[in-house]
Protein backbone atom coordinates (compact mmCIF):
# COMPACT_ATOMS: atom_id res chain seq x y z
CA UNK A 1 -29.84 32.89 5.41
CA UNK A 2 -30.22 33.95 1.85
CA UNK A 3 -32.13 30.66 0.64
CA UNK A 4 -34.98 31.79 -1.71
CA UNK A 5 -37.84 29.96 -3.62
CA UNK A 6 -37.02 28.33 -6.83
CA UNK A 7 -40.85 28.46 -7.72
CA UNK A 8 -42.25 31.49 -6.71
CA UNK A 9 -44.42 30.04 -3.39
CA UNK A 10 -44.32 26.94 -1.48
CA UNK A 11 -48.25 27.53 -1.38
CA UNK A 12 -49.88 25.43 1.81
CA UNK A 13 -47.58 22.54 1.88
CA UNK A 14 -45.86 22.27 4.82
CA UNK A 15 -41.81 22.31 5.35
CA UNK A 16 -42.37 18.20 5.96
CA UNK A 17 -44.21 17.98 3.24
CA UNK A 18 -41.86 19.76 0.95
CA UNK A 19 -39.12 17.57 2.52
CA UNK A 20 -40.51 14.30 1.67
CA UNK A 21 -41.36 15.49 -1.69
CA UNK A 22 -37.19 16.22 -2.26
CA UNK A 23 -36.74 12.83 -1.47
CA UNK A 24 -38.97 10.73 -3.11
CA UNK A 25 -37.66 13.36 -6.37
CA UNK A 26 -33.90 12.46 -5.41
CA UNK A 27 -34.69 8.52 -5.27
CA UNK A 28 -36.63 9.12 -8.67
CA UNK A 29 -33.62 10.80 -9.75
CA UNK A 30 -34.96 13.86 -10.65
CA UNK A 31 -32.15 15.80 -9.35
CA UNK A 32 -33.46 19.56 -10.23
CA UNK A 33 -37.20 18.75 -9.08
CA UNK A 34 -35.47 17.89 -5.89
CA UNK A 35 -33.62 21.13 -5.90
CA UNK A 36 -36.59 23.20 -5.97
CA UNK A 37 -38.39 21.21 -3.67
CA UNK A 38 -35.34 21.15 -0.71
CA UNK A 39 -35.21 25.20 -1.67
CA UNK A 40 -38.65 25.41 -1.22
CA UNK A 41 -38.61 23.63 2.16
CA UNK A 42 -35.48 25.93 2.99
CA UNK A 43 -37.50 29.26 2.83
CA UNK A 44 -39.66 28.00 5.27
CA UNK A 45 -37.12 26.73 7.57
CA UNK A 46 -34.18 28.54 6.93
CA UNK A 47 -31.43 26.85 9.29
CA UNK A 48 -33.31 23.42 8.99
CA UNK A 49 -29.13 21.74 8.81
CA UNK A 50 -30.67 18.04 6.94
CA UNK A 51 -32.33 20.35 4.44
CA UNK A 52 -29.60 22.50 3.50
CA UNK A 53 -27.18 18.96 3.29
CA UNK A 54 -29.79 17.64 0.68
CA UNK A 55 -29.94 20.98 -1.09
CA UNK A 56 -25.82 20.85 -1.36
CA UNK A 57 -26.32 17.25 -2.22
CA UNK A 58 -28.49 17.15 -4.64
CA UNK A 59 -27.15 19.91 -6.76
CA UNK A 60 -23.60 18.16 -6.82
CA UNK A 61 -25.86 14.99 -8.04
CA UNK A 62 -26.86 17.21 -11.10
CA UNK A 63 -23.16 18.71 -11.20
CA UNK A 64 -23.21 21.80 -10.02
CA UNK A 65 -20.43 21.67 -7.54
CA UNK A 66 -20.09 25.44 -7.07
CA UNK A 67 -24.28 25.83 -6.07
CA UNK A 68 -22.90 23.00 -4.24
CA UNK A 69 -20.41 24.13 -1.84
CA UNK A 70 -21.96 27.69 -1.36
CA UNK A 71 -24.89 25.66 -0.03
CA UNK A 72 -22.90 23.71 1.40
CA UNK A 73 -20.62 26.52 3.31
CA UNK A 74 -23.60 28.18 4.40
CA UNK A 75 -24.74 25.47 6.19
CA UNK A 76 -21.49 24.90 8.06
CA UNK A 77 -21.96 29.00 9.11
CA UNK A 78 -24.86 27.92 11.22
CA UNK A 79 -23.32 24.63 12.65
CA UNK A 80 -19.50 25.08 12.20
CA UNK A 81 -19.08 21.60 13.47
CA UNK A 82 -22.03 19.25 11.60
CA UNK A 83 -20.07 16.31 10.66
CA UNK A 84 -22.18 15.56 7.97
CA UNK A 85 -21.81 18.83 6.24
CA UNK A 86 -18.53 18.68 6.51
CA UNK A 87 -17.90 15.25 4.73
CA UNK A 88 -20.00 16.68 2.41
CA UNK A 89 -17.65 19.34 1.24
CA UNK A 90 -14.84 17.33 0.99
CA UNK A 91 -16.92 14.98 -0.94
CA UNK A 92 -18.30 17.37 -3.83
CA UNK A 93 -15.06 18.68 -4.15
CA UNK A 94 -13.58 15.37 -4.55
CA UNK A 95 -16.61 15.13 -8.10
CA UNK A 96 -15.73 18.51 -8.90
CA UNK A 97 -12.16 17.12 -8.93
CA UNK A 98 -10.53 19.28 -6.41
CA UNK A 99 -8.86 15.72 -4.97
CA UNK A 100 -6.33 17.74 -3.11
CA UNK A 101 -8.30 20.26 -0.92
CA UNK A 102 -11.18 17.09 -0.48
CA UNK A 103 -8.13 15.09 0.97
CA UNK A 104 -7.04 18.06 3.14
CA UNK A 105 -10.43 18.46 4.45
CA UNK A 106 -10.60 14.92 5.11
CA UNK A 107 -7.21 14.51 7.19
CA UNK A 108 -8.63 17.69 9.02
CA UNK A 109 -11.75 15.91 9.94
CA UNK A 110 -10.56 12.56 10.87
CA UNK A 111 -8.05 14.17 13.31
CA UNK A 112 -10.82 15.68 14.80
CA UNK A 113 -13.23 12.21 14.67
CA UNK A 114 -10.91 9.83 13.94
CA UNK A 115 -12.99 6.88 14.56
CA UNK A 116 -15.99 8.71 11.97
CA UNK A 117 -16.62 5.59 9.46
CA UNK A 118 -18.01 7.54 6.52
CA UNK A 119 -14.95 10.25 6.97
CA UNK A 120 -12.49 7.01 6.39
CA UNK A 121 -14.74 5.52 3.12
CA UNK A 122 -14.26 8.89 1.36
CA UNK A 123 -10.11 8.65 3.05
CA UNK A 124 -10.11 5.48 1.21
CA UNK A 125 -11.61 6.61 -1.83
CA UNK A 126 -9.53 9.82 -2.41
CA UNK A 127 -6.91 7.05 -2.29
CA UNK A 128 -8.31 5.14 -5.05
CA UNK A 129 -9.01 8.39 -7.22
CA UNK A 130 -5.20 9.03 -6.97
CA UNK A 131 -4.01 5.47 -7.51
CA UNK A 132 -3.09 4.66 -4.19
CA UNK A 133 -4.65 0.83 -4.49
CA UNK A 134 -2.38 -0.52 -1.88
CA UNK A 135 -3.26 2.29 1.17
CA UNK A 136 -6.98 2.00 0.10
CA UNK A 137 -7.12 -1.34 0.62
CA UNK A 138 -5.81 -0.75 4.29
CA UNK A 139 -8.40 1.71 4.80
CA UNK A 140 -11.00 -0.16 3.74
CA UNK A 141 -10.30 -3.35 5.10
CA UNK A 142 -10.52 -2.51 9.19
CA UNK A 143 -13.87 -0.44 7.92
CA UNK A 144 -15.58 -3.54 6.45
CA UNK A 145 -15.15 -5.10 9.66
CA UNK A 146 -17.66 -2.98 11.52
CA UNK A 147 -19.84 -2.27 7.93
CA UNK A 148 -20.07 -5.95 6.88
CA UNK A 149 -23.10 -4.88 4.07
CA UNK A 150 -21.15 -1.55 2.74
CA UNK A 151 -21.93 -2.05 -0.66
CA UNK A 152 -19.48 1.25 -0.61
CA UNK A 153 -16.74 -0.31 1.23
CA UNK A 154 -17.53 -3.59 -0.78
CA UNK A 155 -16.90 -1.77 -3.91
CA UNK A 156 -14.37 0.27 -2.87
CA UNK A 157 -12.47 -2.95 -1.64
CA UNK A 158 -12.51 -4.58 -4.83
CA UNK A 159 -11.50 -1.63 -6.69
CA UNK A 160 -7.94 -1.31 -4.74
CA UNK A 161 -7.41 -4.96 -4.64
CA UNK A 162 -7.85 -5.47 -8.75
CA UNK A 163 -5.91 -2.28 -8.95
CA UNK A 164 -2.96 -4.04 -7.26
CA UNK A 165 -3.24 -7.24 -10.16
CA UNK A 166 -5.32 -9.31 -7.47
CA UNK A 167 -8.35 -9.97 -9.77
CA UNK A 168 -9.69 -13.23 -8.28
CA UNK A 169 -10.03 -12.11 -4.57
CA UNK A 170 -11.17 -8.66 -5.95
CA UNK A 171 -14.36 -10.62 -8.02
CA UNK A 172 -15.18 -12.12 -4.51
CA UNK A 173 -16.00 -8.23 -3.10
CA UNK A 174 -17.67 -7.60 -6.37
CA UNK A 175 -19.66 -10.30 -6.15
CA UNK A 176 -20.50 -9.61 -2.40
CA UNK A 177 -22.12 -6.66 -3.47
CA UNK A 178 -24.22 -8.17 -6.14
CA UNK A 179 -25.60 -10.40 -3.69
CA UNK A 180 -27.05 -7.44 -1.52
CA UNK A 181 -27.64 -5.65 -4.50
CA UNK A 182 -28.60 -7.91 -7.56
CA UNK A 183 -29.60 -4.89 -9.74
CA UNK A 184 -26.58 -3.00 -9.38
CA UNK A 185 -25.67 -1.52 -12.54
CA UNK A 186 -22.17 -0.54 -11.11
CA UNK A 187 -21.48 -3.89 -9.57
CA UNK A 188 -22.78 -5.97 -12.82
CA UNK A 189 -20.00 -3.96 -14.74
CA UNK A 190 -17.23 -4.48 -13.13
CA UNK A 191 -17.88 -7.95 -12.94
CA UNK A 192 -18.50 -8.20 -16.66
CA UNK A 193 -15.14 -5.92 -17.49
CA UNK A 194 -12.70 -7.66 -19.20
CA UNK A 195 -9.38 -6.93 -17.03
CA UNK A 196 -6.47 -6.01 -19.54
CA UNK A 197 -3.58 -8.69 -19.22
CA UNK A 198 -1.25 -8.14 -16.54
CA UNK A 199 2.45 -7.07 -17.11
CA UNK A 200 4.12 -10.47 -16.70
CA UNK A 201 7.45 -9.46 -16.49
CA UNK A 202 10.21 -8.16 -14.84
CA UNK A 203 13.67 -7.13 -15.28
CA UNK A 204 15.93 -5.81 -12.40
CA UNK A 205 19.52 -4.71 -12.71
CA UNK A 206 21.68 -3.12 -10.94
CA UNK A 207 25.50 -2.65 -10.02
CA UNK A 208 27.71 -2.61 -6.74
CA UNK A 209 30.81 -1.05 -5.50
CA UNK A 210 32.13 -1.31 -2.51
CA UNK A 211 35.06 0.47 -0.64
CA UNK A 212 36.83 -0.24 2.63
CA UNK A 213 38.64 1.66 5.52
CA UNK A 214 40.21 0.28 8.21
CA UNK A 215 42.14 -2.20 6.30
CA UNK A 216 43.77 -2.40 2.93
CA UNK A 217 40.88 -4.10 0.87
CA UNK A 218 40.42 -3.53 -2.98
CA UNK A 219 37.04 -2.54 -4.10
CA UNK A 220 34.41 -5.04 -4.77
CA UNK A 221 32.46 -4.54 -8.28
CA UNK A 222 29.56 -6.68 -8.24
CA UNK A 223 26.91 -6.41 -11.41
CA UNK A 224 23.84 -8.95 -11.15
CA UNK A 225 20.23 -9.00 -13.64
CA UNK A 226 17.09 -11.23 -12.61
CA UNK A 227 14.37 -11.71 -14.64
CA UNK A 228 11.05 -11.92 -12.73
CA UNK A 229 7.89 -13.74 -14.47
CA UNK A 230 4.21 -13.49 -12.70
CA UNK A 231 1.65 -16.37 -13.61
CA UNK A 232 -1.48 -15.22 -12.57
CA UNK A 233 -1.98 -13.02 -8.81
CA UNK A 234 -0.54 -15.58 -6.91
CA UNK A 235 2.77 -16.95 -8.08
CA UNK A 236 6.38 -15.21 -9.32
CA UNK A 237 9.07 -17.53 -10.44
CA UNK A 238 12.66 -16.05 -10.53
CA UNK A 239 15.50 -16.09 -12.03
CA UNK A 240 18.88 -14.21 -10.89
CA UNK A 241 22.47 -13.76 -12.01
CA UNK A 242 25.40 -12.25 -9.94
CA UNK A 243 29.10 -11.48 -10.81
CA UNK A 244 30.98 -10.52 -8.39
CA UNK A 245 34.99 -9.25 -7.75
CA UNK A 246 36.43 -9.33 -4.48
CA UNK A 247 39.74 -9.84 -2.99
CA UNK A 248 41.09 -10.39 -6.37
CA UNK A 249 38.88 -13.42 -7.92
CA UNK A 250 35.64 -13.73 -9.35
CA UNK A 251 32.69 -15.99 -8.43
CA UNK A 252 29.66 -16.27 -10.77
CA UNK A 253 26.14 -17.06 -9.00
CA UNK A 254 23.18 -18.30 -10.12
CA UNK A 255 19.83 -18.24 -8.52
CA UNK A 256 16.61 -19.91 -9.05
CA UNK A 257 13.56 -18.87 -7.03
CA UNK A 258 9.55 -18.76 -6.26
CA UNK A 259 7.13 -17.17 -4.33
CA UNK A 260 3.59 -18.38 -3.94
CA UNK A 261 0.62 -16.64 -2.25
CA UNK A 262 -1.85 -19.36 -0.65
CA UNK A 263 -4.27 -16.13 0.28
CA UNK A 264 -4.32 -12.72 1.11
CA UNK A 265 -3.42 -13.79 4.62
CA UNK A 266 -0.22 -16.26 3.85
CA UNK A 267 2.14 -17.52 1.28
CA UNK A 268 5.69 -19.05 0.72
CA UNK A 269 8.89 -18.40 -0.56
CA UNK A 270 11.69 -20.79 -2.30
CA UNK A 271 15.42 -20.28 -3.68
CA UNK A 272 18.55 -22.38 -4.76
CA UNK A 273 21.96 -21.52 -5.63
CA UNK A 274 24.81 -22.43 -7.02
CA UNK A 275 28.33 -20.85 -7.28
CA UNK A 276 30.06 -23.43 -10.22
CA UNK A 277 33.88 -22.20 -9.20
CA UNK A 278 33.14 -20.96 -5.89
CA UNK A 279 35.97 -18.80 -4.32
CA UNK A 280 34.36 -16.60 -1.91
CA UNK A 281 30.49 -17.12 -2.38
CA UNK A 282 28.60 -20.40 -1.86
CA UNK A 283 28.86 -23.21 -3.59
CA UNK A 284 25.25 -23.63 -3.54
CA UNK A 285 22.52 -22.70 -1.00
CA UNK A 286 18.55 -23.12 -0.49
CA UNK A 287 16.37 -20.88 1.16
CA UNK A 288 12.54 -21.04 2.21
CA UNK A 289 10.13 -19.21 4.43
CA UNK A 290 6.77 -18.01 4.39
CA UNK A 291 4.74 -15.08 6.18
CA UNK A 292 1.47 -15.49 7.75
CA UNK A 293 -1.27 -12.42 8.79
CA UNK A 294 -1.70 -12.39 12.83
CA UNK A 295 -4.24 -8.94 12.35
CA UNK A 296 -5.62 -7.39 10.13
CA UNK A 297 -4.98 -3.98 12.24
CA UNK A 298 -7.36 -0.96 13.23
CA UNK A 299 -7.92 2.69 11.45
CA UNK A 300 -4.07 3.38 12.32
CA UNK A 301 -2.45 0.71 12.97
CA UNK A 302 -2.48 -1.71 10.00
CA UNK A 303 -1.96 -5.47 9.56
CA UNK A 304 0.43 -7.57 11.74
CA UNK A 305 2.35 -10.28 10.01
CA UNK A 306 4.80 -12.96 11.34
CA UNK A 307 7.56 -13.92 8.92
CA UNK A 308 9.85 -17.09 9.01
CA UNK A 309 12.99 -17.85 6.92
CA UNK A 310 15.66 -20.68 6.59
CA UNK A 311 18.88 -20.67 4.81
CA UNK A 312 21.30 -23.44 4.60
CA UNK A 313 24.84 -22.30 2.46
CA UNK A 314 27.83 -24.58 1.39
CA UNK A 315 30.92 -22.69 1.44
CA UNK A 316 34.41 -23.81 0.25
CA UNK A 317 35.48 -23.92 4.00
CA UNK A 318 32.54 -24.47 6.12
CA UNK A 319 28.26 -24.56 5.97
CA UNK A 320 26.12 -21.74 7.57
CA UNK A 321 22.82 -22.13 8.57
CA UNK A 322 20.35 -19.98 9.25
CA UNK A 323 16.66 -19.14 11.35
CA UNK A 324 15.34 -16.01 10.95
CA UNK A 325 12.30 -15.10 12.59
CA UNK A 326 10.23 -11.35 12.37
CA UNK A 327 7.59 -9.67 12.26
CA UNK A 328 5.99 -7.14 9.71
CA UNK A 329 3.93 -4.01 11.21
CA UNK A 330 2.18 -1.71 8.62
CA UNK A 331 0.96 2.12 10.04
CA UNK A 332 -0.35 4.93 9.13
CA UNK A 333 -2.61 3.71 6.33
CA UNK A 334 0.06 1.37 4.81
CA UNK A 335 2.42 4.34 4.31
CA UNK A 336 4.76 3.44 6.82
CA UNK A 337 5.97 -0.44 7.78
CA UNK A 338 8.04 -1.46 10.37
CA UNK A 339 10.04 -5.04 9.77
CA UNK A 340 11.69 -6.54 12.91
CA UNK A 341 14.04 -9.85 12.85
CA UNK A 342 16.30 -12.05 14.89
CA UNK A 343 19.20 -13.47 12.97
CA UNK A 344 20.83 -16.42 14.12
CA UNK A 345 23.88 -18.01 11.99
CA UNK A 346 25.27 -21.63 12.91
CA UNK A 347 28.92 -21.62 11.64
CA UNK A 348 29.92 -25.51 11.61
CA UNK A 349 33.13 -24.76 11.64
CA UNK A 350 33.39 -23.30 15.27
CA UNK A 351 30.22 -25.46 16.66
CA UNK A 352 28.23 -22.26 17.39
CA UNK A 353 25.19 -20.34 17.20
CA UNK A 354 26.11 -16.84 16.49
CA UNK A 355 23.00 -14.05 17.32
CA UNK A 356 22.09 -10.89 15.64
CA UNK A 357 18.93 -8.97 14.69
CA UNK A 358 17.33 -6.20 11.94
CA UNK A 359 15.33 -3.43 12.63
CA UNK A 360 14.00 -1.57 9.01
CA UNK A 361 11.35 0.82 8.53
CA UNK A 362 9.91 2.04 4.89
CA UNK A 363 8.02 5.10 4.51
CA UNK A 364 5.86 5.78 1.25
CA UNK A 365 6.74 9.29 1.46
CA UNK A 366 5.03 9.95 -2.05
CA UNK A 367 3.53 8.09 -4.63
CA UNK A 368 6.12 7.18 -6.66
CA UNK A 369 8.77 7.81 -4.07
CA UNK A 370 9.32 4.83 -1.41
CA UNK A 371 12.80 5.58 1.42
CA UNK A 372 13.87 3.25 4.07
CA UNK A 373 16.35 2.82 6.99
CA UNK A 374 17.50 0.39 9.33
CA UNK A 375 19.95 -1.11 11.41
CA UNK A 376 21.63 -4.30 12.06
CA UNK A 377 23.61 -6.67 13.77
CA UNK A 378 24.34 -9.67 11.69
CA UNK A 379 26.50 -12.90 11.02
CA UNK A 380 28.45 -12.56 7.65
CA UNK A 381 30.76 -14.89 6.07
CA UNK A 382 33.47 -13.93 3.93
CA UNK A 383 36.23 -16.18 2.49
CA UNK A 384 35.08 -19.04 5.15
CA UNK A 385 34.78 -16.88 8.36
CA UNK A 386 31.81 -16.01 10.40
CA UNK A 387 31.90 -12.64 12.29
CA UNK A 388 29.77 -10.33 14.02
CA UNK A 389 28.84 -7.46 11.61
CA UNK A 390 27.28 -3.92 12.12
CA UNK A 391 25.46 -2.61 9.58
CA UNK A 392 23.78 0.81 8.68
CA UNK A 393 21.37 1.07 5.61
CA UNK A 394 19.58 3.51 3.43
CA UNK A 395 17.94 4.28 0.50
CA UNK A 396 15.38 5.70 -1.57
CA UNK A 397 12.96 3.38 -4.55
CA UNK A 398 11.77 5.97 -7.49
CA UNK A 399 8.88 5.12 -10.10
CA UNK A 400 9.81 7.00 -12.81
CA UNK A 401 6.51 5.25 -14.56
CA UNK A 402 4.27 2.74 -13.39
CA UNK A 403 6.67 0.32 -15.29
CA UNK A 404 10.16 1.55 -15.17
CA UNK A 405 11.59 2.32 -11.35
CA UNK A 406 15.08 3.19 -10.31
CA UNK A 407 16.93 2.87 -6.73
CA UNK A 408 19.76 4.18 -4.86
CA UNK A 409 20.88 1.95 -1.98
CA UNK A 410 23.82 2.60 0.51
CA UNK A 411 25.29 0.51 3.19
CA UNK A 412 27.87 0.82 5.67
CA UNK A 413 29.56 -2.21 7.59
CA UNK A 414 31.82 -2.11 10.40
CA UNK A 415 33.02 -6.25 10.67
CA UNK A 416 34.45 -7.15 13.75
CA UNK A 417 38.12 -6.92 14.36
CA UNK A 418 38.07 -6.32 10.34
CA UNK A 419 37.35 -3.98 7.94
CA UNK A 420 34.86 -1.02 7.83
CA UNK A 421 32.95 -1.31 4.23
CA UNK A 422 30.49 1.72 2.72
CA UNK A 423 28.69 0.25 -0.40
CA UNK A 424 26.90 2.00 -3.15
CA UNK A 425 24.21 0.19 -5.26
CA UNK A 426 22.47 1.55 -8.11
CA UNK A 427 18.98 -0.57 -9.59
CA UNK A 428 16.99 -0.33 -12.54
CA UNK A 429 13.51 -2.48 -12.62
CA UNK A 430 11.41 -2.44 -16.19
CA UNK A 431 8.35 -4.24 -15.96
CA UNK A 432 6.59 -5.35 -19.61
């Protein structure tokens, strides 16, 4: 196979004894004793698979990640298909840096043996090493499950979770590790780093514009800015402003809202209005609803969440309320979610319960590039009348930084026995 003796003869001892030798030297941490020792053992026994793995292990331990992989590849040209040599490639290429063939041979793997647990640790660790906090944590999550003691997975899980601004529950996976490991030098540190301060604000902006067909409408020009400030992981307060133009008039609206997660598995959501000279918007309105985990989800199919919320608006002409029940399905890793909703509008006015519903899906179709779709049927009220509208949208969320972001939204309503409307929306969000 092309394996020779790093020190000349392996003498009497034995291929076992050799073997136990390299790993009592890699425990020690004497990386290049172990090295000889596996090499040694490997010119007795050749095509001996666990010896050539700790061979190509070892020698990525002591960074040599091109030794590496040719030991490494050799290997898999006796046993093409030895799982464990091939998570092994992709996982000293990942140290030699090589993130983007590691995550190839990964994907390549896992369709392969999807349900291989150590394949989906180093999936959710590529993640991590390329900032991806949110999919790693949906990786890791279903994982733990079935590998309760990980300290790996326990690690891991913390790391994606404080890389997301969720400190608190990430110090409870830290310190979950400690516990089975009190000495760990890598655990102790990152629950002795000091976390830098959290961007606690936000500013979004954006402007509307709005054109019709079907009937002789003017174009609505709406502008709006809300300012967005977190206090600690679990809490955003809000607050919005919204000028609008349509049908000739102006209404100015001003919003006032919160959002407050309870855990990781629920939180809650509140907003008022008001509309001081209210032509065509509400007077003033108040919205709540909340969203509660139902699963946490498998290796594909990611967490399952119920969502609830109310709405009750005051209109010049009549009051609307609202109960809008859905559901939240994540896929794919978190790179894909799927929101589903029935709508249902009470127009006092007519005595009624009008019916529609939503059907969305997001794809993270890069990094710093989010796009999503959807459809809908929908109550809308406009200058004090409640009608059935069809709506198409679209549009594409791009992070120019980590803390500046622009989006492109488009819409296209076709309101019953009314107007068609296409509407064009351009955001800017600057977080500091």
């Amino acid at each position: 196979m092309g394996f020779v003796m790093l020190n000349g003869s392996a003498g009497a001892a034995t291929f076992e004894e050799l073997y136990q030798q390299g790993l009592r030297a890699r425990d020690a941490g004497n990386f290049s004793a172990a090295e000889r020792l596996f090499g040694d053992a490997l010119s007795l026994q050749p095509e001996n698979a666990d010896a050539i793995l700790l061979l190509g292990l070892v020698q990525a331990y002591d960074k040599k990640y091109d030794e590496s992989l040719s030991t490494l590849t050799k290997g898999l040209k006796l046993e093409p298909d030895n799982v464990d040599l091939l998570i092994a490639v992709a996982r000293v290429k990942s140290w030699g840096g090589r993130l983007e063939e590691a995550e190839t041979d990964v994907d390549a793997l896992l369709r392969l043996y999807p349900g291989n647990l150590e394949a989906r640790i180093l999936k959710g660790r590529l993640a991590l090493f390329d900032g991806r906090h949110r999919e790693a944590e949906l990786i890791f999550r279903p994982v733990l499950e079935k590998m309760p003691h990980n300290i790996t997975l326990l690690i891991g899980l913390g790391d994606a979770l404080r890389g997301q601004g969720q400190t608190d529950e990430a110090r409870l996976y830290f310190e979950r590790a400690l516990a089975l490991e009190p000495n760990s030098s890598e655990v102790q540190g990152r629950l002795r780093a000091e976390e830098p301060p959290a961007l606690a604000w936000q500013l979004n902006a954006g402007y509307v514009r709005s054109r019709f067909g079907r009937r002789p409408v003017k174009d609505w020009h709406e502008g709006y800015a809300q300012l967005v400030r977190r206090f600690g992981n679990n809490m955003i307060v809000d607050a919005r402003y919204q000028r609008s133009r349509r049908h000739g008039l102006v209404d100015e609206n001003l919003q006032l809202g919160g959002a407050y997660r309870f855990s990781p598995n629920g939180g809650a959501h509140l907003r008022v209005e008001i509309t001081p000279t209210a032509d065509f918007l509400p007077r003033w309105g108040v919205a709540a609803g909340g969203d509660v985990r139902l699963l946490d989800g498998t290796e594909w199919i990611g967490p399952l969440s119920a969502t609830l919320d109310l709405r009750h608006r005051h209109y010049p002409t009549v009051d609307v309320s609202n109960t809008d029940p859905g559901v939240v399905l994540y896929l794919l890793e978190g790179r894909v979610w799927i929101t589903g909703r029935r709508i249902t509008a009470y127009d006092d006015s007519v005595g009624k319960w009008l019916n529609g519903w939503l059907a969305k899906i997001d794809i993270q179709a890069h990094d710093r590039v989010r796009v999503y779709t959807g459809r809908a049927k929908s109550p809308e009220t406009d200058l004090g009348n409640t009608v059935d509208v069809f709506t198409t949208i679209a549009g594409v969320i791009f992070d120019v930084t980590p803390n500046l972001a622009v989006r492109v939204d488009f819409a296209h309503d076709s309101r019953q026995q009314s107007y068609t409307r296409r509407e064009l929306s351009l955001g800017l969000s600057v977080r500091f």
